[in-house]
N, C-alpha and C. Protein backbone atom coordinates (compact mmCIF):
# COMPACT_ATOMS: atom_id res chain seq x y z
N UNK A 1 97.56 -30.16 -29.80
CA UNK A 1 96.77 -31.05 -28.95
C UNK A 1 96.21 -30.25 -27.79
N UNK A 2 94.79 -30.31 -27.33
CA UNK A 2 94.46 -29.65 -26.30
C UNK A 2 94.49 -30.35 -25.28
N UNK A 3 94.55 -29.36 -24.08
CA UNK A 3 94.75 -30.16 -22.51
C UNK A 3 94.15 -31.54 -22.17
N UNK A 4 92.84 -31.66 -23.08
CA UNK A 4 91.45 -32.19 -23.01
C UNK A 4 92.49 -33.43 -23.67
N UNK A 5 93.02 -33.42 -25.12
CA UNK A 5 93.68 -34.82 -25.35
C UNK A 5 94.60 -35.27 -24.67
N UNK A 6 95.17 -34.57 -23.91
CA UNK A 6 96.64 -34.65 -23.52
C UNK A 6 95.94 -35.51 -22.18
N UNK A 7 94.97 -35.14 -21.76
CA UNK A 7 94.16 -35.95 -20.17
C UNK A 7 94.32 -37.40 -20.68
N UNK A 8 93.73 -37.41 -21.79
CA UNK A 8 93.26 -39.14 -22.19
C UNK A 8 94.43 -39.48 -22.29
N UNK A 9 95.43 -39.04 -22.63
CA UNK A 9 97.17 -40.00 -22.70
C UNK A 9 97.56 -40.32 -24.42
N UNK A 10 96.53 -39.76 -24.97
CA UNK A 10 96.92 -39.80 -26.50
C UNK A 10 95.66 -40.78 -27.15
N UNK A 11 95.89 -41.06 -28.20
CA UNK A 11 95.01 -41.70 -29.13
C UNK A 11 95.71 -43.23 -30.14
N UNK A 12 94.86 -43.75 -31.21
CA UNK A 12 95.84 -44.86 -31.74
C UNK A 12 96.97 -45.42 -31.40
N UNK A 13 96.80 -45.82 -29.92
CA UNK A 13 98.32 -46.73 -29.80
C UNK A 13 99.68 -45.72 -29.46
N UNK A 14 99.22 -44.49 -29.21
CA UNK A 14 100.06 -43.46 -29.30
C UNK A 14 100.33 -42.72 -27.37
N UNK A 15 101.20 -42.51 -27.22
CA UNK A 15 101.41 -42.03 -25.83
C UNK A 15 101.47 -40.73 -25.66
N UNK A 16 101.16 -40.20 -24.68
CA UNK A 16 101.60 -38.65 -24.98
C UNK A 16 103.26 -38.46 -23.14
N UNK A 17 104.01 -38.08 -23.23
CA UNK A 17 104.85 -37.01 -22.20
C UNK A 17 105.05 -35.40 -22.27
N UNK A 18 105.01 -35.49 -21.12
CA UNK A 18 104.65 -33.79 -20.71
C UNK A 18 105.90 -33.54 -19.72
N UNK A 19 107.10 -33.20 -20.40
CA UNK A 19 108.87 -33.20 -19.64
C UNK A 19 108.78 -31.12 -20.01
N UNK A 20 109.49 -31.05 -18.54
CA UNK A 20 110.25 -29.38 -18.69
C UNK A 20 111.42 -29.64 -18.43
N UNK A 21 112.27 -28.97 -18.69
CA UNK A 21 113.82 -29.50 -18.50
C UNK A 21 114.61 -27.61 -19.18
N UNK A 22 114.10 -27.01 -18.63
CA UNK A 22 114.46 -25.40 -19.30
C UNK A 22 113.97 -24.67 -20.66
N UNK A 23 114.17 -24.30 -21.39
CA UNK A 23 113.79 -23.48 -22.38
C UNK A 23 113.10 -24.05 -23.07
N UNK A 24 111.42 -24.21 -23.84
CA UNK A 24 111.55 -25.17 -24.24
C UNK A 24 111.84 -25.07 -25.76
N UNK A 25 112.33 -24.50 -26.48
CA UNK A 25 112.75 -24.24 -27.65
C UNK A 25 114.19 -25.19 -27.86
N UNK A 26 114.67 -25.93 -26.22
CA UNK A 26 115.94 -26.50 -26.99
C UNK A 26 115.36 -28.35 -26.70
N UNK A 27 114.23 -28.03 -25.49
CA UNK A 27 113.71 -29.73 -25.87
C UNK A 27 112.89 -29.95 -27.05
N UNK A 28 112.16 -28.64 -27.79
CA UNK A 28 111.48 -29.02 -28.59
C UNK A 28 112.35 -29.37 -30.29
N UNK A 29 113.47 -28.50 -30.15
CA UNK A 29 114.25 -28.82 -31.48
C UNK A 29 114.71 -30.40 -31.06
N UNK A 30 115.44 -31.07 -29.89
CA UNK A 30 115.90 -32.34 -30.03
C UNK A 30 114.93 -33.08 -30.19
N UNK A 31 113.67 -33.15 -29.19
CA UNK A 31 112.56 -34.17 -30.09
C UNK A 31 112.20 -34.50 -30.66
N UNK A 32 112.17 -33.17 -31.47
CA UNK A 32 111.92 -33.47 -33.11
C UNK A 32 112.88 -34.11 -34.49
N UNK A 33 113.87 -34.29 -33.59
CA UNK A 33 114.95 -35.94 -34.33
C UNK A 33 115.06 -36.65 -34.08
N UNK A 34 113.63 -37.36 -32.84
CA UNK A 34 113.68 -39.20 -32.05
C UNK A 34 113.27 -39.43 -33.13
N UNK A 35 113.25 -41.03 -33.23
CA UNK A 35 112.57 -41.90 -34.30
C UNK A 35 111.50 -42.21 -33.40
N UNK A 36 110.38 -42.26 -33.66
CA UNK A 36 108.76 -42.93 -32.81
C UNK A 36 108.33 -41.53 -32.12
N UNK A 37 108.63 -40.20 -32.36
CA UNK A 37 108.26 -39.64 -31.74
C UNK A 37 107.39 -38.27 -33.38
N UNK A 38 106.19 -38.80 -32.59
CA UNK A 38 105.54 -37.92 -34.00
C UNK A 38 104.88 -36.28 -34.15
N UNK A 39 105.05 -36.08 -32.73
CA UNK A 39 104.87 -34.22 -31.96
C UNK A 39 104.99 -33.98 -30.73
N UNK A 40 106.12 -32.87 -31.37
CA UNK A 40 106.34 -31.86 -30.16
C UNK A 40 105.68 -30.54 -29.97
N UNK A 41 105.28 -30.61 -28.85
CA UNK A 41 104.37 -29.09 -29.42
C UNK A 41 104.88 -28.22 -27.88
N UNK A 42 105.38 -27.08 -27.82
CA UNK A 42 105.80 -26.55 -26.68
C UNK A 42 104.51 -25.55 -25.83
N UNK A 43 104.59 -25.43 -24.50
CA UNK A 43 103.68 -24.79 -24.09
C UNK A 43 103.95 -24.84 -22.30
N UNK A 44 102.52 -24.68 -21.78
CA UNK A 44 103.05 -24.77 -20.47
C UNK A 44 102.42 -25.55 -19.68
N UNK A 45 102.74 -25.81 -18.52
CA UNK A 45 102.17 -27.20 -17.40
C UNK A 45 102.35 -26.86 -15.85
N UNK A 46 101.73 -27.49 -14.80
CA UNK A 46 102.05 -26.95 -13.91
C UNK A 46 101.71 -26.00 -13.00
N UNK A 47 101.59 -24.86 -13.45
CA UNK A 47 100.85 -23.81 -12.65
C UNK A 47 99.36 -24.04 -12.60
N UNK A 48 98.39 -22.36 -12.00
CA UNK A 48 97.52 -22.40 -11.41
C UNK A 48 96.72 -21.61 -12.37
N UNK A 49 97.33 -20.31 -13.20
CA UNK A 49 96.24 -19.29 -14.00
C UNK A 49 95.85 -20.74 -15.28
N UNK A 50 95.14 -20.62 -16.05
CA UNK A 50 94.55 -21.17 -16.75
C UNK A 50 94.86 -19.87 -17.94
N UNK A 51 95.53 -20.82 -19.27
CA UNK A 51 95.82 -20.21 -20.38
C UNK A 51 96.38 -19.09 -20.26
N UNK A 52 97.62 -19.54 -19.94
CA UNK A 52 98.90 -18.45 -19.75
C UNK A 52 99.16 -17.79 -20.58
N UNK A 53 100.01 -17.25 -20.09
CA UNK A 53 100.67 -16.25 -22.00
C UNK A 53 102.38 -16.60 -21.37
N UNK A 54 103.18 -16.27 -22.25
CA UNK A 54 104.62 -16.27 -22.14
C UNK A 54 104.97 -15.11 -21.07
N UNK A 55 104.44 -14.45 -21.32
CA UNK A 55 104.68 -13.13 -20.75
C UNK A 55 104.45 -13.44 -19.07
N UNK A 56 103.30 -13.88 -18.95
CA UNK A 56 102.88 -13.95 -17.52
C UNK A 56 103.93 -15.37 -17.06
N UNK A 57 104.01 -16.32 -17.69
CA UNK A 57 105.06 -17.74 -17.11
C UNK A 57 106.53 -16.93 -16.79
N UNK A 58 106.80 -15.83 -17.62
CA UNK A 58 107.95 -15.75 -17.33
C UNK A 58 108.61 -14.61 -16.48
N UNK A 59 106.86 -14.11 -15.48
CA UNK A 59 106.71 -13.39 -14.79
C UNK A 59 107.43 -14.80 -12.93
N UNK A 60 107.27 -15.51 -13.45
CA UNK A 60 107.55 -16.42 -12.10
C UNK A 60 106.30 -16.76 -10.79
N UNK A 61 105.12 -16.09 -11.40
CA UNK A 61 104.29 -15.81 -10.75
C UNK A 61 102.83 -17.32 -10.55
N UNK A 62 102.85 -17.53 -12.03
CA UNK A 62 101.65 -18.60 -12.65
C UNK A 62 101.98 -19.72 -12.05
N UNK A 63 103.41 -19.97 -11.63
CA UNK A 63 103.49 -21.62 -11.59
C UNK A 63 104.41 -22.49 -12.58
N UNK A 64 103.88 -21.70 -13.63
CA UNK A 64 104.04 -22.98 -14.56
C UNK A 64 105.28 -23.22 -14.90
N UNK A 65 106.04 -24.03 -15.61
CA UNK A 65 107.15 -24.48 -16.28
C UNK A 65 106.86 -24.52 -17.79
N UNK A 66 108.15 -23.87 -18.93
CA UNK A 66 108.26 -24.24 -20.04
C UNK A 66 108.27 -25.86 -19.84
N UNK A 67 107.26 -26.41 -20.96
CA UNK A 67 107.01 -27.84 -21.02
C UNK A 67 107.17 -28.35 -22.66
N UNK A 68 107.67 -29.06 -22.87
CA UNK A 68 107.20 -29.63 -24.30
C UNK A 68 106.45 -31.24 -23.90
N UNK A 69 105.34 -31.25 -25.16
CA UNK A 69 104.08 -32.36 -24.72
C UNK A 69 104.71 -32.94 -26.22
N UNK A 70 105.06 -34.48 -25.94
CA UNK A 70 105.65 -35.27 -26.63
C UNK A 70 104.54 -36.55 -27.09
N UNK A 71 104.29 -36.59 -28.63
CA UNK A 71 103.07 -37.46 -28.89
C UNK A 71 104.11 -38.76 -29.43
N UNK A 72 104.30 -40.03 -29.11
CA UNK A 72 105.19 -40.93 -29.57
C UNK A 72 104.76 -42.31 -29.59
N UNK A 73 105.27 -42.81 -30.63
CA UNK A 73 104.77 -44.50 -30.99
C UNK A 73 105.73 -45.22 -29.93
N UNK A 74 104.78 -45.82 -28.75
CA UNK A 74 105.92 -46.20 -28.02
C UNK A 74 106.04 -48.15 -28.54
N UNK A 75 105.51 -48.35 -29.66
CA UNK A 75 106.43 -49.27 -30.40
C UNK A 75 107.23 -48.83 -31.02
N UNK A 76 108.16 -48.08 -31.05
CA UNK A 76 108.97 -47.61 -31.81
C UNK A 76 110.24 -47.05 -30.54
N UNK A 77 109.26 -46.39 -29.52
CA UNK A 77 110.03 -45.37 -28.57
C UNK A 77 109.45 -45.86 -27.57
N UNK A 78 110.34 -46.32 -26.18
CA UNK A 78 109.47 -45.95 -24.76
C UNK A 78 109.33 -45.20 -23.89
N UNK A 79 108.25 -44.91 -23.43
CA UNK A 79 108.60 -43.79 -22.16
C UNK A 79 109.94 -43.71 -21.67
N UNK A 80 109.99 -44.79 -21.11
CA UNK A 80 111.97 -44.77 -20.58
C UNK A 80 112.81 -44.22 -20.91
N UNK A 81 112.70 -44.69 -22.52
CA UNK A 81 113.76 -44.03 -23.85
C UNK A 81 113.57 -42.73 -23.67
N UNK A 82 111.90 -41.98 -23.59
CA UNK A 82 112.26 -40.87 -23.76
C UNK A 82 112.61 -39.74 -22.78
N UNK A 83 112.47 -40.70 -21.41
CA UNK A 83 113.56 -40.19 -20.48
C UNK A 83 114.45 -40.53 -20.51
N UNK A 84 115.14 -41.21 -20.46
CA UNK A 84 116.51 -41.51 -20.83
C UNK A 84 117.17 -40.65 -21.56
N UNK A 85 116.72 -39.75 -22.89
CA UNK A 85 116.98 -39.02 -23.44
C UNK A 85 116.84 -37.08 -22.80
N UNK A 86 115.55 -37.30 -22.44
CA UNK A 86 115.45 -36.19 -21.70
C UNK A 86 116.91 -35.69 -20.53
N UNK A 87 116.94 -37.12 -19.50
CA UNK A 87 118.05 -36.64 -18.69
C UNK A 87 119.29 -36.02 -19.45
N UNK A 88 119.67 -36.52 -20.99
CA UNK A 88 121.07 -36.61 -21.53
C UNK A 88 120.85 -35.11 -21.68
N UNK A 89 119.55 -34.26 -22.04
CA UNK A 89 119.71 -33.02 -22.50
C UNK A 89 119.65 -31.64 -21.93
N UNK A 90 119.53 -31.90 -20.51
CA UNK A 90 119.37 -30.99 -19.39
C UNK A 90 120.28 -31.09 -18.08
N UNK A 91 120.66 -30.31 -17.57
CA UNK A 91 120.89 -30.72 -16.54
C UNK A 91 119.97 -30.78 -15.09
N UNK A 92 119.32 -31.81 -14.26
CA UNK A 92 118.39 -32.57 -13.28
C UNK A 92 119.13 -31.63 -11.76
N UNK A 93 120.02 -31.23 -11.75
CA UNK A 93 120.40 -31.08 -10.46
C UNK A 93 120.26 -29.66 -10.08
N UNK A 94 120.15 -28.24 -11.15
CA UNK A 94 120.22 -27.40 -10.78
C UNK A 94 118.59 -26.44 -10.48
N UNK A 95 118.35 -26.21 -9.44
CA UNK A 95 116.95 -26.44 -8.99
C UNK A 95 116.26 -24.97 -9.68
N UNK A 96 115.32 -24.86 -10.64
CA UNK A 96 114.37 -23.45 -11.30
C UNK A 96 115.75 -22.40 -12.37
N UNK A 97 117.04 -23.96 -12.62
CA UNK A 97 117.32 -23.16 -13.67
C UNK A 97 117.84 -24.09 -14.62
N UNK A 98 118.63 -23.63 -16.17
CA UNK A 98 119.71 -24.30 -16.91
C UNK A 98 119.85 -23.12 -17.40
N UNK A 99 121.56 -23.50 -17.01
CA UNK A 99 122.33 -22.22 -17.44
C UNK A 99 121.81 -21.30 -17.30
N UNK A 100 121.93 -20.26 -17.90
CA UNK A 100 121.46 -18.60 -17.65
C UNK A 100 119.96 -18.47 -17.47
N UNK A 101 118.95 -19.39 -17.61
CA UNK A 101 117.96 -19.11 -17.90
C UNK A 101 117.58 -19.70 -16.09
N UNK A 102 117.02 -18.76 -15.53
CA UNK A 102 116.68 -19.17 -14.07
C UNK A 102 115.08 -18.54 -13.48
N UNK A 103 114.48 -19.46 -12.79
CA UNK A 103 113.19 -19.32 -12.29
C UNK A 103 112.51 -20.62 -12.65
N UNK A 104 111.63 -20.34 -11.86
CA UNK A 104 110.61 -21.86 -11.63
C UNK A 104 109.89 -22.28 -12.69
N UNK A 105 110.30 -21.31 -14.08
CA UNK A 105 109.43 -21.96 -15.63
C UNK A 105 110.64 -22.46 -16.00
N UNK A 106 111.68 -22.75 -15.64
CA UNK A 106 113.21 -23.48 -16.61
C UNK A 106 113.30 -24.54 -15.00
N UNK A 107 112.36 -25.24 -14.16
CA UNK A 107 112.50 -26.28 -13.72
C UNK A 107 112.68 -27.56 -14.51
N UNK A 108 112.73 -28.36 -13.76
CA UNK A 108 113.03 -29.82 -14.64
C UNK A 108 112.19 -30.36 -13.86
N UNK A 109 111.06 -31.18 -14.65
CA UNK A 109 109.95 -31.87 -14.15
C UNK A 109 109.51 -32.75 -14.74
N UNK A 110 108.67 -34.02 -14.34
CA UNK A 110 108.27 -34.94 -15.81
C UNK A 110 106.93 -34.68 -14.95
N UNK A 111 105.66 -34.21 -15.77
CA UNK A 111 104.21 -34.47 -15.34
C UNK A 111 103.73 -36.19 -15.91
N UNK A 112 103.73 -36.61 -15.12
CA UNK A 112 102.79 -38.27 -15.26
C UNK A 112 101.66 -38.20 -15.71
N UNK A 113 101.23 -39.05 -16.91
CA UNK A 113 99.91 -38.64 -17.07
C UNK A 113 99.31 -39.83 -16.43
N UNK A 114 100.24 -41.48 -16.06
CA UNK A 114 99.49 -42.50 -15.85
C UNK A 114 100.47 -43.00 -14.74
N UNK A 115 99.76 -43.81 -14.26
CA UNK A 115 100.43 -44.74 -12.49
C UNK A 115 101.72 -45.27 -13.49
N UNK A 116 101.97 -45.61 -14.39
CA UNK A 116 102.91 -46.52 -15.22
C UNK A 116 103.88 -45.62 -15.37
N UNK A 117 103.52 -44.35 -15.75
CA UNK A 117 104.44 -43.44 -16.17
C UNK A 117 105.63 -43.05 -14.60
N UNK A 118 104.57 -42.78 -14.16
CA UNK A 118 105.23 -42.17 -12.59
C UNK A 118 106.46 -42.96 -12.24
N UNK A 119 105.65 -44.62 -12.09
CA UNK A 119 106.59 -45.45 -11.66
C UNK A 119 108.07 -46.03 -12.60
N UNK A 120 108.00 -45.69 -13.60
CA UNK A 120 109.03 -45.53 -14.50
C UNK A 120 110.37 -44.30 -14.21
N UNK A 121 109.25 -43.29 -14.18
CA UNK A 121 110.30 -41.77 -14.19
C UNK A 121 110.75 -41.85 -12.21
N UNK A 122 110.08 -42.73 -11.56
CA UNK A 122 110.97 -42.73 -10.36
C UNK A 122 112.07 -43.61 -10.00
N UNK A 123 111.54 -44.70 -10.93
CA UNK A 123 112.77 -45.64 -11.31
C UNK A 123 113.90 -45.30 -12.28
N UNK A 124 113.70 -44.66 -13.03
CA UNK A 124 114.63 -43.73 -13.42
C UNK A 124 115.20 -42.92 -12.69
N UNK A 125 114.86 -42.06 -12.75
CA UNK A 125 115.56 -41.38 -11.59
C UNK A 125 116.63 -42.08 -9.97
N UNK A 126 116.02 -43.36 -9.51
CA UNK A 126 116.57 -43.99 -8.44
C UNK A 126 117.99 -44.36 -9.15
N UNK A 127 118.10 -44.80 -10.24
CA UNK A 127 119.25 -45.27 -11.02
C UNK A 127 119.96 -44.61 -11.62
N UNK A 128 119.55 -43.12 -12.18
CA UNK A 128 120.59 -42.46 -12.60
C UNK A 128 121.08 -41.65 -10.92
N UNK A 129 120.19 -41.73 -9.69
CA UNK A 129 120.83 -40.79 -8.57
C UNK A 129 122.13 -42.50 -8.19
N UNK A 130 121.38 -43.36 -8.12
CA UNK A 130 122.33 -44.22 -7.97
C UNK A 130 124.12 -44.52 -8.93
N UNK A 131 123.74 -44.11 -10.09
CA UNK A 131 125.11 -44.44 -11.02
C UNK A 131 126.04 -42.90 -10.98
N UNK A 132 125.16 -42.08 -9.90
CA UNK A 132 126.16 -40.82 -10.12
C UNK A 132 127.07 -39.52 -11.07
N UNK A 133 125.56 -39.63 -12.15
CA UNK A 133 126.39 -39.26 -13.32
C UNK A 133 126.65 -37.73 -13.23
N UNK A 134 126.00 -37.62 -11.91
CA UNK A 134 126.18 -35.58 -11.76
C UNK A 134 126.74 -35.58 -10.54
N UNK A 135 127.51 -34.37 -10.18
CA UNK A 135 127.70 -34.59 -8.55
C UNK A 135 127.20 -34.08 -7.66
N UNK A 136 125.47 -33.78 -8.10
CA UNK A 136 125.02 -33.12 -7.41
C UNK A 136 123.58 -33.95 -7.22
N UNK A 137 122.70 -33.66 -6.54
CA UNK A 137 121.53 -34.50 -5.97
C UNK A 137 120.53 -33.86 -7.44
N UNK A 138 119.61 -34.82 -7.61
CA UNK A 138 118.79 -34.63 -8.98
C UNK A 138 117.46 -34.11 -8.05
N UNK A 139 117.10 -32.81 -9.14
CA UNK A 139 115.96 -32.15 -8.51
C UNK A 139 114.63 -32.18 -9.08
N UNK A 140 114.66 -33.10 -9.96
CA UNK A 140 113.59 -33.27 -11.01
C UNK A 140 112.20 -33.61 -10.53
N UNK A 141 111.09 -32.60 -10.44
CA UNK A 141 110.20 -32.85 -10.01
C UNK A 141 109.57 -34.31 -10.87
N UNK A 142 108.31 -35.14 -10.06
CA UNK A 142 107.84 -36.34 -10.75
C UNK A 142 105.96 -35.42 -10.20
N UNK A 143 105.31 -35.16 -11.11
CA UNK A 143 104.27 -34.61 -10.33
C UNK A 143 103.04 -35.03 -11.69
N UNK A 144 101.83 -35.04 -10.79
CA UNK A 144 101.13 -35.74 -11.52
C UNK A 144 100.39 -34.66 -12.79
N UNK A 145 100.41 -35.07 -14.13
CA UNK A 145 99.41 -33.94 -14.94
C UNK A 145 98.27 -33.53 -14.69
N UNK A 146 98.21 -32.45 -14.71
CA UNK A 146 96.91 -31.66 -14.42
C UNK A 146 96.42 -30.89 -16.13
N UNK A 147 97.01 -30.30 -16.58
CA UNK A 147 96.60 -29.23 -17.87
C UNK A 147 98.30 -29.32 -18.65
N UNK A 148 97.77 -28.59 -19.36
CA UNK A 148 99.10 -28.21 -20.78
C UNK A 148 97.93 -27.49 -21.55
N UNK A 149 98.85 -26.03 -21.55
CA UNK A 149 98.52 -25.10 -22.76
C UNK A 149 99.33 -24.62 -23.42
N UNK A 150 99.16 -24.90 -24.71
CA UNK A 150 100.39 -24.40 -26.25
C UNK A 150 100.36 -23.04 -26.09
N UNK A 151 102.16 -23.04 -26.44
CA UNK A 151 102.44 -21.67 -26.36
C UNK A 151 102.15 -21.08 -27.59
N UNK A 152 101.86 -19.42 -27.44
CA UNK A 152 101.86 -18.73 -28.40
C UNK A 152 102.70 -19.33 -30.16
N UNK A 153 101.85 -19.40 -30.84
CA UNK A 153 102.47 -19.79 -32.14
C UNK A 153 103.74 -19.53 -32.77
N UNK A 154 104.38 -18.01 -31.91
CA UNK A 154 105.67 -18.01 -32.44
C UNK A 154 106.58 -18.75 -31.73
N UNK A 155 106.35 -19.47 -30.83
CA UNK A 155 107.58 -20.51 -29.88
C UNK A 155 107.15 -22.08 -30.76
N UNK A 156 106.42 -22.42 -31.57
CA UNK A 156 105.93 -23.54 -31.79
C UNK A 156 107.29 -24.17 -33.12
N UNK A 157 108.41 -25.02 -33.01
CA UNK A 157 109.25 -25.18 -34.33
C UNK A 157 110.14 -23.44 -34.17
N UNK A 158 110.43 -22.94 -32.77
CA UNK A 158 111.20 -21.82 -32.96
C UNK A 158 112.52 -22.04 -33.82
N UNK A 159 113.27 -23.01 -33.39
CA UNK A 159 114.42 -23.24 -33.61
C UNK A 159 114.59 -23.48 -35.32
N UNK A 160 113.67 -24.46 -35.69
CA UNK A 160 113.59 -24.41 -37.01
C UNK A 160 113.39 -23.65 -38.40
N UNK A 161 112.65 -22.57 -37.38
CA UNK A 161 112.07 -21.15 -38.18
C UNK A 161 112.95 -20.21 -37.63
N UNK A 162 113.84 -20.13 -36.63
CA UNK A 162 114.66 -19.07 -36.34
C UNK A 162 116.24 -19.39 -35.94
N UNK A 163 116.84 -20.27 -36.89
CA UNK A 163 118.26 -20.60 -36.39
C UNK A 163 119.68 -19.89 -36.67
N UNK A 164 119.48 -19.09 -36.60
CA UNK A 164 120.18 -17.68 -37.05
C UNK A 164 120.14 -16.89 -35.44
N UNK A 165 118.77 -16.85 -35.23
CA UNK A 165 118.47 -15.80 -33.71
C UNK A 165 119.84 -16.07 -32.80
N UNK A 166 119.77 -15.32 -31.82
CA UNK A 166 121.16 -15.32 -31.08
C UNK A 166 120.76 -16.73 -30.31
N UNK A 167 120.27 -16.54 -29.28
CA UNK A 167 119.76 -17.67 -28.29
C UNK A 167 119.78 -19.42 -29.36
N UNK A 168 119.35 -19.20 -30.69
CA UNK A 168 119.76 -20.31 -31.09
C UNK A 168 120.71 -20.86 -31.81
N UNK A 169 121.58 -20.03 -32.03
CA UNK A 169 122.88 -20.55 -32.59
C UNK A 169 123.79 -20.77 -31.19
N UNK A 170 123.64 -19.35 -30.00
CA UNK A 170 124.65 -19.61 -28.81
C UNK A 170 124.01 -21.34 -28.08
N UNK A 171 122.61 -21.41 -27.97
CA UNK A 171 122.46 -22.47 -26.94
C UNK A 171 121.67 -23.80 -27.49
N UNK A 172 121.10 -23.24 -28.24
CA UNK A 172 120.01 -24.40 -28.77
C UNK A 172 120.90 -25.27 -29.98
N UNK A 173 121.80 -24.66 -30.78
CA UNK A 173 122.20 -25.37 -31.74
C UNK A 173 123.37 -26.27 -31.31
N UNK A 174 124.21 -25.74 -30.06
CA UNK A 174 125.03 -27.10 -30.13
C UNK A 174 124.58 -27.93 -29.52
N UNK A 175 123.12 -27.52 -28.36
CA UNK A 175 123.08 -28.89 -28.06
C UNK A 175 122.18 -29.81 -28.88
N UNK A 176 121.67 -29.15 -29.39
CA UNK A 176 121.13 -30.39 -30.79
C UNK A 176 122.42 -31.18 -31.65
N UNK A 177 123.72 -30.32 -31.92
CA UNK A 177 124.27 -31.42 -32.51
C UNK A 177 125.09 -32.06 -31.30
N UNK A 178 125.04 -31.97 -30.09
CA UNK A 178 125.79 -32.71 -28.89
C UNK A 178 124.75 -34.19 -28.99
N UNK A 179 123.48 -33.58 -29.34
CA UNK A 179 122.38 -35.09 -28.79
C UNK A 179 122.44 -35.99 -30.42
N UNK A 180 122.53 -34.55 -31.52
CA UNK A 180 122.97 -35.96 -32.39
C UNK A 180 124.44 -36.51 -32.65
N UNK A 181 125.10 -36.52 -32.24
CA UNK A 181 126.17 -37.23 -32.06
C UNK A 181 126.10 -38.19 -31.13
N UNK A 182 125.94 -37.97 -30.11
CA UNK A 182 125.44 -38.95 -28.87
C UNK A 182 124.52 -40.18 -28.89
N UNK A 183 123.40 -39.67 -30.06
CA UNK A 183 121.97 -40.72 -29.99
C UNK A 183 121.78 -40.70 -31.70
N UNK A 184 122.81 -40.63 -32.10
CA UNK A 184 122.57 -41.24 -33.77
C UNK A 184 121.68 -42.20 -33.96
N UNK A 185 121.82 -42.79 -33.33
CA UNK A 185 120.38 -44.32 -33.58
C UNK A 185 119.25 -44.24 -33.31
N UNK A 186 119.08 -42.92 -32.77
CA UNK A 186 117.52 -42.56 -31.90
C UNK A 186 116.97 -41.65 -32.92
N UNK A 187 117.95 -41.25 -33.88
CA UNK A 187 117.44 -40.37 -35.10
C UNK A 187 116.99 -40.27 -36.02
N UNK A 188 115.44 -39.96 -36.38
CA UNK A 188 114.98 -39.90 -37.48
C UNK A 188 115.72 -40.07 -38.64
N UNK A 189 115.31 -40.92 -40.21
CA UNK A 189 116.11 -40.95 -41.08
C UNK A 189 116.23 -39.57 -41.27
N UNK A 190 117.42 -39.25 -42.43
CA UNK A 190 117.23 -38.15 -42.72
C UNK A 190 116.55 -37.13 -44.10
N UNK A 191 116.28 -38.19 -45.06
CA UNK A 191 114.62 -38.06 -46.07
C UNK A 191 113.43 -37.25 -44.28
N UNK A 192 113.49 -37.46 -43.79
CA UNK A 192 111.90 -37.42 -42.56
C UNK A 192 112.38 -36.50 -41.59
N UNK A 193 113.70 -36.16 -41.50
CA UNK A 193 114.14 -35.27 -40.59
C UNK A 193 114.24 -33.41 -40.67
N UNK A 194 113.82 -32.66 -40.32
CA UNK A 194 113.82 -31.18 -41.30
C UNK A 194 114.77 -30.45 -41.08
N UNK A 195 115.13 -30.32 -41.70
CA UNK A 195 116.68 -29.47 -41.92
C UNK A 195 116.75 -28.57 -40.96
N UNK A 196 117.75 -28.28 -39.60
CA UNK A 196 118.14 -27.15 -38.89
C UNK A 196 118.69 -25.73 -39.55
């Protein structure tokens, strides 16, 4: 999807979210087992150069944040849901990192593409800072969309095409089976689901 679709908010009844929450090779493998959620495509958001490369985002320099841009039937899925889910898979409190991976592209951010969206992900947020589920203050930027550019083709389905690599057996693979254990009901059948 280019920046250009991602502006309009999606197409047919379809929504688009634009969440960073750290690497995005481990939001893009869990997305891709919601039910109502029909693409994940990873890339970047946020910064200032125009059509980044990996290389330069992970220079700390561009701005930007690893992002995955989420295309979803929100009769099926709601924005909410798919924050709701987002919070379960990151941790919100630790500010330009998760876990080992640190700098201002492994922030946690939701870009808004619409007034509806915003006011959702701040109401969210008021209720999970309210129920206390971390013990630390949530740092999750709420900032409005500007652009999204897809990353280089080899980050696109990394996890799926590379689950052997170190980084995805040490970090990406348990927390995919932590979220499916957790959100079994949020999971694609498994005829429609692609094998890890």
């Amino acid at each position: 999807m280019s920046s250009q679709q991602a502006q309009a908010g999606g197409s047919s009844g379809r929504e688009v979210a634009t969440l960073a929450g750290g690497c995005f090779w481990c939001l893009e493998a869990v997305f891709d087992q919601v039910r109502g959620v029909e693409d994940v495509v990873s890339g970047y958001s946020g910064g200032s150069a125009p059509h980044p490369t990996y290389k330069q985002v992970c220079t700390g320099t561009t701005g930007h944040a690893e992002v995955v841009q989420i295309t979803f039937d929100p009769s099926v899925i709601s924005f909410r849901e798919i924050l709701e889910l987002f919070f379960s898979i990151h941790d919100p409190t630790t500010l330009n990192r998760q876990g080992a991976d640190v700098g201002t592209q492994y922030r946690s951010a939701i870009f808004y593409h619409t007034p509806e969206q915003k006011a959702t992900a701040e109401q969210v947020i008021k209720e999970l800072t309210a129920a206390r589920l971390w013990g630390n203050r949530l740092v999750t930027e709420v900032t409005p969309f500007q652009a999204f550019y897809p990353a280089e083709e080899y980050h696109q389905e990394y996890f799926q095409r590379n689950p052997e690599q170190g980084y995805c057996r040490m970090v990406v693979a348990p927390k995919v089976a932590k979220f499916r254990k957790q959100h079994l009901a949020r999971l694609k059948s498994p005829a429609s689901r692609p094998l890890k």
